[in-house]
PDB file of N, CA and C in Angstrom:
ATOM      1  N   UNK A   1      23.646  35.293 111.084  1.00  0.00           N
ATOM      2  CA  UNK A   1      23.097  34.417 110.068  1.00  0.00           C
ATOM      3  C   UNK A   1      24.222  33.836 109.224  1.00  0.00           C
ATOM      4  N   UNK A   2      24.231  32.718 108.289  1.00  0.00           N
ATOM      5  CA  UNK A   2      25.074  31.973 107.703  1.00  0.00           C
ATOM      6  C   UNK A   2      25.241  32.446 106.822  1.00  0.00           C
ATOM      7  N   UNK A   3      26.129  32.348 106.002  1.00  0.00           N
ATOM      8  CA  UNK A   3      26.212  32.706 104.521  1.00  0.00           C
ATOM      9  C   UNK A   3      25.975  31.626 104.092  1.00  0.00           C
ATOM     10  N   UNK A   4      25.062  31.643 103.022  1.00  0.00           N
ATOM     11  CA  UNK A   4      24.548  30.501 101.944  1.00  0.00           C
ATOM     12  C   UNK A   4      24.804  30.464 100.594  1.00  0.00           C
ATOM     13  N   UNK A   5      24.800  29.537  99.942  1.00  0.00           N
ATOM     14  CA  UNK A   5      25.892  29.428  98.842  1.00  0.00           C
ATOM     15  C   UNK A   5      25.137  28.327  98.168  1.00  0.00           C
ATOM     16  N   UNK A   6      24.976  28.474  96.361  1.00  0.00           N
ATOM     17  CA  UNK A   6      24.515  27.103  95.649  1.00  0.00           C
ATOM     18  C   UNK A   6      26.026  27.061  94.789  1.00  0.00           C
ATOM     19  N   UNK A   7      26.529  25.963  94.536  1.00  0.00           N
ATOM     20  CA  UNK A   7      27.670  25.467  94.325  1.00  0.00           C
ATOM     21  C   UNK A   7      27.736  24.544  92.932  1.00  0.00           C
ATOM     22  N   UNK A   8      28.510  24.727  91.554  1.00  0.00           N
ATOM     23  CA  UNK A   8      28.536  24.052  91.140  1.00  0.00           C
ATOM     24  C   UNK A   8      30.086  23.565  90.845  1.00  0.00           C
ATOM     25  N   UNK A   9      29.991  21.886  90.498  1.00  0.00           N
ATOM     26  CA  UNK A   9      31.102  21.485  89.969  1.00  0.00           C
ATOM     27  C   UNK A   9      31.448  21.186  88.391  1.00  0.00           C
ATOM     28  N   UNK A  10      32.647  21.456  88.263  1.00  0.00           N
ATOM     29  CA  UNK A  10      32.551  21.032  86.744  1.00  0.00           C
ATOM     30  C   UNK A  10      31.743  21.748  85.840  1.00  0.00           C
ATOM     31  N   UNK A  11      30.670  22.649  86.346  1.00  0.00           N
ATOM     32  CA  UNK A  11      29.795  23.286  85.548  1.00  0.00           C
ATOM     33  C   UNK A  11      28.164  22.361  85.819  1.00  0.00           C
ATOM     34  N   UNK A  12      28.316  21.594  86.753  1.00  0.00           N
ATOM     35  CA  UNK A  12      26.927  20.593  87.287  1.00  0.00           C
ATOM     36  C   UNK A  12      26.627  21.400  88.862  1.00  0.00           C
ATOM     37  N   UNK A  13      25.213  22.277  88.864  1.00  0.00           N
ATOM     38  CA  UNK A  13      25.152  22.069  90.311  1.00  0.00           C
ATOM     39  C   UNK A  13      25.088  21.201  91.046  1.00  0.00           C
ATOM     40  N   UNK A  14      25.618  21.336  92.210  1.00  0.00           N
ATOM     41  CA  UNK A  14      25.705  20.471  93.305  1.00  0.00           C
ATOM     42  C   UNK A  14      24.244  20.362  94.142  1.00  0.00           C
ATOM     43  N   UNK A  15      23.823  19.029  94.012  1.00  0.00           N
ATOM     44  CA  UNK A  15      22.521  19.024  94.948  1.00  0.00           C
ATOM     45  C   UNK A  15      23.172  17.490  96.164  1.00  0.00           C
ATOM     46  N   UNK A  16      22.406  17.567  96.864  1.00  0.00           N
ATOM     47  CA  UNK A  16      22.731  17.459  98.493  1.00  0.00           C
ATOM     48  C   UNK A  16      22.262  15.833  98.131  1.00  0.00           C
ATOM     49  N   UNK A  17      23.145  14.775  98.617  1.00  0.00           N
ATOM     50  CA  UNK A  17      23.068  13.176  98.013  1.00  0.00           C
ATOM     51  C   UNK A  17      21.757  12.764  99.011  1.00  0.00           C
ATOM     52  N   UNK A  18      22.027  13.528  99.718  1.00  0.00           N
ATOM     53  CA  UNK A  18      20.931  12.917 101.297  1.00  0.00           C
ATOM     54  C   UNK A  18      19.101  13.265 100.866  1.00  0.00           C
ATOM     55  N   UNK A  19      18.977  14.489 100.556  1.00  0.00           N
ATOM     56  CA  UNK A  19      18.361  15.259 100.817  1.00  0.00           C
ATOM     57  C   UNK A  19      17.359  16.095  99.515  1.00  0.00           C
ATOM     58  N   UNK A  20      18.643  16.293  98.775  1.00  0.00           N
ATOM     59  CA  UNK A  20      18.148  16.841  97.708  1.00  0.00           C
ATOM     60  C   UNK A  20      18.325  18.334  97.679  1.00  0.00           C
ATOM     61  N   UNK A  21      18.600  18.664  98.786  1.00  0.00           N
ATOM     62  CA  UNK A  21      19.236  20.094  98.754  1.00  0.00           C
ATOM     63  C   UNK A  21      19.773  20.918  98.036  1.00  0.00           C
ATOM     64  N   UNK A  22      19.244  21.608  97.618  1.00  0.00           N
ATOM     65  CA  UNK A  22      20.996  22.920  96.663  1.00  0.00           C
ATOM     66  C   UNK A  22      21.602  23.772  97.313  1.00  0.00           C
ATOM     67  N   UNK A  23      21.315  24.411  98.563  1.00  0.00           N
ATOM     68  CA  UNK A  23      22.055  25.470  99.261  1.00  0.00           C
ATOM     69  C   UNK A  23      23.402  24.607 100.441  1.00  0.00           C
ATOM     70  N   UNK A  24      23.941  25.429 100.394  1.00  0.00           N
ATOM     71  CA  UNK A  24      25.203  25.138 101.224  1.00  0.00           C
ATOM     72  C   UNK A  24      25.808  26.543 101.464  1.00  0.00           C
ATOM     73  N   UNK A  25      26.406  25.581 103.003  1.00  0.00           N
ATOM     74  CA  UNK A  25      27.482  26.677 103.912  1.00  0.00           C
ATOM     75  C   UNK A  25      28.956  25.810 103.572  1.00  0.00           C
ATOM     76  N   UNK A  26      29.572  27.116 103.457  1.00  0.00           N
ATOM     77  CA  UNK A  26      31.075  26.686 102.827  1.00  0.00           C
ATOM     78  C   UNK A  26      31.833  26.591 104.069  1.00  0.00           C
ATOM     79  N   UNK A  27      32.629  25.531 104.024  1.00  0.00           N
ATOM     80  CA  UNK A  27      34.142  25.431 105.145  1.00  0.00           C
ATOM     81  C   UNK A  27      35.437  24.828 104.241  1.00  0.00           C
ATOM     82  N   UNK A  28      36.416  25.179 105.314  1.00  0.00           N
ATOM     83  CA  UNK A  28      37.574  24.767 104.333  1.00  0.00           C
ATOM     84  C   UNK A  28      38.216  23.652 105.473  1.00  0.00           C
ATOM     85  N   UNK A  29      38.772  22.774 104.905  1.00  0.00           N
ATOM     86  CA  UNK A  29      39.288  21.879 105.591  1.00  0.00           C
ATOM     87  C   UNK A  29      40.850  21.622 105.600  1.00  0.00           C
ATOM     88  N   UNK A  30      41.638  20.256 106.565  1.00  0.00           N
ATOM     89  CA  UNK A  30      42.398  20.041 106.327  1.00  0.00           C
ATOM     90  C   UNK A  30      42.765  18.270 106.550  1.00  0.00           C
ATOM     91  N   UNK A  31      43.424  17.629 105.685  1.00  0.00           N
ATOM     92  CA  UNK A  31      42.757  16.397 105.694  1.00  0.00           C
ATOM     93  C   UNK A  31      44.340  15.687 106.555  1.00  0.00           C
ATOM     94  N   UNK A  32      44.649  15.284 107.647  1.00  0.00           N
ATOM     95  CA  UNK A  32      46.182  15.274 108.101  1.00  0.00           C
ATOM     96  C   UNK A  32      46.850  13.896 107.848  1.00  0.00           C
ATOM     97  N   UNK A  33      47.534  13.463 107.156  1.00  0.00           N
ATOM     98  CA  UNK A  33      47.685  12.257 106.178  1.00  0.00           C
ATOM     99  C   UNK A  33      49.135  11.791 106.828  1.00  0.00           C
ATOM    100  N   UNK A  34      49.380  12.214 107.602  1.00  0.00           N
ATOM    101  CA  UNK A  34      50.571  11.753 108.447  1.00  0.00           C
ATOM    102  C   UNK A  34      50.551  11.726 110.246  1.00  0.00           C
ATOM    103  N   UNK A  35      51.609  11.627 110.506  1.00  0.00           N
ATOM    104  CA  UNK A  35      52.121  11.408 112.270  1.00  0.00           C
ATOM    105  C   UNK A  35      52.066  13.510 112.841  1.00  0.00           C
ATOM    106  N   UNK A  36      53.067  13.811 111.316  1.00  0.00           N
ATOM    107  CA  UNK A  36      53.171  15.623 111.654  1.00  0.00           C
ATOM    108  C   UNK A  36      52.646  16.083 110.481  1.00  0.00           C
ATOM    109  N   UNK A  37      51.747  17.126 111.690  1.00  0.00           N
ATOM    110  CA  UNK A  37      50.996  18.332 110.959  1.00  0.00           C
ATOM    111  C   UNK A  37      51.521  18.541 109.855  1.00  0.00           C
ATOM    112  N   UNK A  38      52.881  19.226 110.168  1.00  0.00           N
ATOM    113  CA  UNK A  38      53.683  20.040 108.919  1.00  0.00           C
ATOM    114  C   UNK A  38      54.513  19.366 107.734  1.00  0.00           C
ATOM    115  N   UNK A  39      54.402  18.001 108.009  1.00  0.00           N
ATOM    116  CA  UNK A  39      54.583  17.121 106.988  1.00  0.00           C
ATOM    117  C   UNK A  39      55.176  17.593 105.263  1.00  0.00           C
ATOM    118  N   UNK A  40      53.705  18.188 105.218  1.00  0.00           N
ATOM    119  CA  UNK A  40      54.526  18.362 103.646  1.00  0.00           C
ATOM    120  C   UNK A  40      52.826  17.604 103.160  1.00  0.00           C
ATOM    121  N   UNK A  41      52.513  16.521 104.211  1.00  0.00           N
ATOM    122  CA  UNK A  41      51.867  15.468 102.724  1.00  0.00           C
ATOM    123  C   UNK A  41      49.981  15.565 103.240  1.00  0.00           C
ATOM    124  N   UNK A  42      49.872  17.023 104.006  1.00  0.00           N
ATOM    125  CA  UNK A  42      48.440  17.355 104.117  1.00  0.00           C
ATOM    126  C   UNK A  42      47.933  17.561 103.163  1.00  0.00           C
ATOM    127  N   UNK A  43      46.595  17.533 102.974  1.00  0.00           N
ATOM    128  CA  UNK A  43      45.572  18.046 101.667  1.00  0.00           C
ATOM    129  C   UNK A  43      44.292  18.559 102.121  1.00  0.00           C
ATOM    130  N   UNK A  44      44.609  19.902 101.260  1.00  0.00           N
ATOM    131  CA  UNK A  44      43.527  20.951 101.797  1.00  0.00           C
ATOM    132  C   UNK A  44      42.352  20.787 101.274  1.00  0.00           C
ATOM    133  N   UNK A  45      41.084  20.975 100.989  1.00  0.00           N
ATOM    134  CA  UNK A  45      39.979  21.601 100.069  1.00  0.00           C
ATOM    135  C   UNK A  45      38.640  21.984 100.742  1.00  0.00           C
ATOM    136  N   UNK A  46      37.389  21.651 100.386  1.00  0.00           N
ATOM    137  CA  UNK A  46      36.344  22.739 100.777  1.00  0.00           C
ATOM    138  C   UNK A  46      35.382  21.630 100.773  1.00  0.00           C
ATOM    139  N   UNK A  47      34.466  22.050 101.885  1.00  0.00           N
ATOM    140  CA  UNK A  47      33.216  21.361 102.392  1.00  0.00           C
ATOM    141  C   UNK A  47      31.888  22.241 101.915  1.00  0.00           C
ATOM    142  N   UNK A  48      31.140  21.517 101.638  1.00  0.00           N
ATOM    143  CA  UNK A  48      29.782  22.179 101.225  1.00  0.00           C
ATOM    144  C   UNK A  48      28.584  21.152 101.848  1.00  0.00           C
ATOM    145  N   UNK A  49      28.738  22.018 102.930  1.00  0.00           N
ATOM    146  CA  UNK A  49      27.710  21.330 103.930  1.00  0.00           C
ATOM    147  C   UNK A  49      26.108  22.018 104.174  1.00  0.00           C
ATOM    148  N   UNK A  50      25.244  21.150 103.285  1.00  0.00           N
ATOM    149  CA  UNK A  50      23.705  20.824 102.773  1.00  0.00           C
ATOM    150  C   UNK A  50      22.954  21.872 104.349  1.00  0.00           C
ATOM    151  N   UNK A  51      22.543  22.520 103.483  1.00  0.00           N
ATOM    152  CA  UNK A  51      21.486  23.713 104.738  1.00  0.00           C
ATOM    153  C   UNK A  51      20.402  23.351 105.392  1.00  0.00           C
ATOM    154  N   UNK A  52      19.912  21.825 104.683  1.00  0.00           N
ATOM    155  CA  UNK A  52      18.874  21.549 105.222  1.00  0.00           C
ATOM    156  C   UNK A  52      19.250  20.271 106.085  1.00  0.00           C
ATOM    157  N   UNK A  53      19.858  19.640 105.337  1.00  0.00           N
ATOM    158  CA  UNK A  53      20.077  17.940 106.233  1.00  0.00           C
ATOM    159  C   UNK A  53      21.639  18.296 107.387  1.00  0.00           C
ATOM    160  N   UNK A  54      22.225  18.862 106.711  1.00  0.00           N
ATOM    161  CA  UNK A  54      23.822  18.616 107.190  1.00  0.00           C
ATOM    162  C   UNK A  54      24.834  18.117 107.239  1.00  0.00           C
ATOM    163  N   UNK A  55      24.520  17.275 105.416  1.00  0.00           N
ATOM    164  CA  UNK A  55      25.125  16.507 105.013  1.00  0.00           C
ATOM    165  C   UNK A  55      26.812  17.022 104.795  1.00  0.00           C
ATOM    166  N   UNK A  56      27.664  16.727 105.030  1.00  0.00           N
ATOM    167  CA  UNK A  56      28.970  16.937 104.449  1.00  0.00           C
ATOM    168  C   UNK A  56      29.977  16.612 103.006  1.00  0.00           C
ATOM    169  N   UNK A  57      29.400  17.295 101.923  1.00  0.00           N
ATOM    170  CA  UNK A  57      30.112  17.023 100.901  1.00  0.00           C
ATOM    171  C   UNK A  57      31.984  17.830 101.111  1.00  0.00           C
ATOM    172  N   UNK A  58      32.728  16.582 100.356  1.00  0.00           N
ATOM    173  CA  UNK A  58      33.954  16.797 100.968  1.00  0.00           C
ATOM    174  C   UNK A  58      34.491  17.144  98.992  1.00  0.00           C
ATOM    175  N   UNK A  59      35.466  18.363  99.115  1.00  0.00           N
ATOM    176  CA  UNK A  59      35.905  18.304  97.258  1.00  0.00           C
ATOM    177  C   UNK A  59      37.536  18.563  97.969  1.00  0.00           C
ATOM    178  N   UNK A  60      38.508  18.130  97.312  1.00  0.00           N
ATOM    179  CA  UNK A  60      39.588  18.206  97.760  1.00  0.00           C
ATOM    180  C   UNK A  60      40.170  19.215  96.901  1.00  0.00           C
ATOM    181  N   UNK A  61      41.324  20.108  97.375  1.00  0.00           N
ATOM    182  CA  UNK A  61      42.074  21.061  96.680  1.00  0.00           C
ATOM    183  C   UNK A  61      42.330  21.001  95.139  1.00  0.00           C
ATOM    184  N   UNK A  62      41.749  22.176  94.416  1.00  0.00           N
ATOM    185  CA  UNK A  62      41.573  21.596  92.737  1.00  0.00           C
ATOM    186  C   UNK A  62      40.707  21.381  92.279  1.00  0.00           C
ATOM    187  N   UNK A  63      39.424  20.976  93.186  1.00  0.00           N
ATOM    188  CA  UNK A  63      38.412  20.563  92.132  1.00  0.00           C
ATOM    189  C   UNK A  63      37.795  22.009  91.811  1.00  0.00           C
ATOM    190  N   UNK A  64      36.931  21.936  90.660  1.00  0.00           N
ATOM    191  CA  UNK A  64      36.368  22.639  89.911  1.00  0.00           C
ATOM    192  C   UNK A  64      35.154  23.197  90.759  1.00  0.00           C
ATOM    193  N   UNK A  65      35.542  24.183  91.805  1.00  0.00           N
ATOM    194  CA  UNK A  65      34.331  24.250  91.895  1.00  0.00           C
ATOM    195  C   UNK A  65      33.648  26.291  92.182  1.00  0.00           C
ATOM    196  N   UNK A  66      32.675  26.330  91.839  1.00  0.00           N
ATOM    197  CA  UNK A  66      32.203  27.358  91.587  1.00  0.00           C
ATOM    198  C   UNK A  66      31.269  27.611  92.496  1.00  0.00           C
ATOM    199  N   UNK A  67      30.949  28.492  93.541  1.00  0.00           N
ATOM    200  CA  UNK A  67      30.199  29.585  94.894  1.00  0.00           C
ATOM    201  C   UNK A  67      29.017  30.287  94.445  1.00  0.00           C
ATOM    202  N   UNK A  68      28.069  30.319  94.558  1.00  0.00           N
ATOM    203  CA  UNK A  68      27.307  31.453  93.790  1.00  0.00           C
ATOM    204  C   UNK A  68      26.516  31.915  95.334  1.00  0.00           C
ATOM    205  N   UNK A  69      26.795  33.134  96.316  1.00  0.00           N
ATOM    206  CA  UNK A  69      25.743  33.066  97.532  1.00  0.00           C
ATOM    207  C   UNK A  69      24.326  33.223  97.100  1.00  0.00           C
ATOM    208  N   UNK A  70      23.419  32.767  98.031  1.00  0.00           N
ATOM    209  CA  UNK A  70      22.208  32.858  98.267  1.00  0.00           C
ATOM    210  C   UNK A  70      21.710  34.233  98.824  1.00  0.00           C
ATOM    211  N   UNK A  71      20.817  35.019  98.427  1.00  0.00           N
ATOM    212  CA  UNK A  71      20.428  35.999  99.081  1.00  0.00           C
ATOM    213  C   UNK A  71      19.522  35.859 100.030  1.00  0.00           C
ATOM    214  N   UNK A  72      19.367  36.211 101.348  1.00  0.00           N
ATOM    215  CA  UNK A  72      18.128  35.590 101.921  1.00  0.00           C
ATOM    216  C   UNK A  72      16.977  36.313 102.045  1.00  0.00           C
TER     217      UNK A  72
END
């Protein structure tokens, strides 16, 4: 089973733009902004992808954001 997660930013929960959703599964990403991987000029941060639609909210490294899991 997934781990589920309601998410806020800034201190605003996050609801799902598509859908209306509040739960999300967390991933971490990597965004590759050059020719090489190891560049130097990648940017990391975290996906909170909507449990019901599958929408992909994208927050880049830094933002404010806060996990709370879902119990099921």
């Amino acid at each position: 089973m997934k781990d589920l997660e309601r998410v806020s930013s800034a201190g605003h929960p996050l609801v799902c733009f598509v859908c209306q959703g509040d739960v999300f599964e967390r991933r971490s990403m990597t965004l590759v902004t050059s020719g090489w991987a190891n560049s130097g000029f990648n940017k990391s941060g975290a996906l909170a992808i909507c449990a019901t639609c599958g929408y992909v909210h994208t927050f880049f490294e830094g933002s404010p954001l806060t996990w709370e899991r879902v119990e099921a």
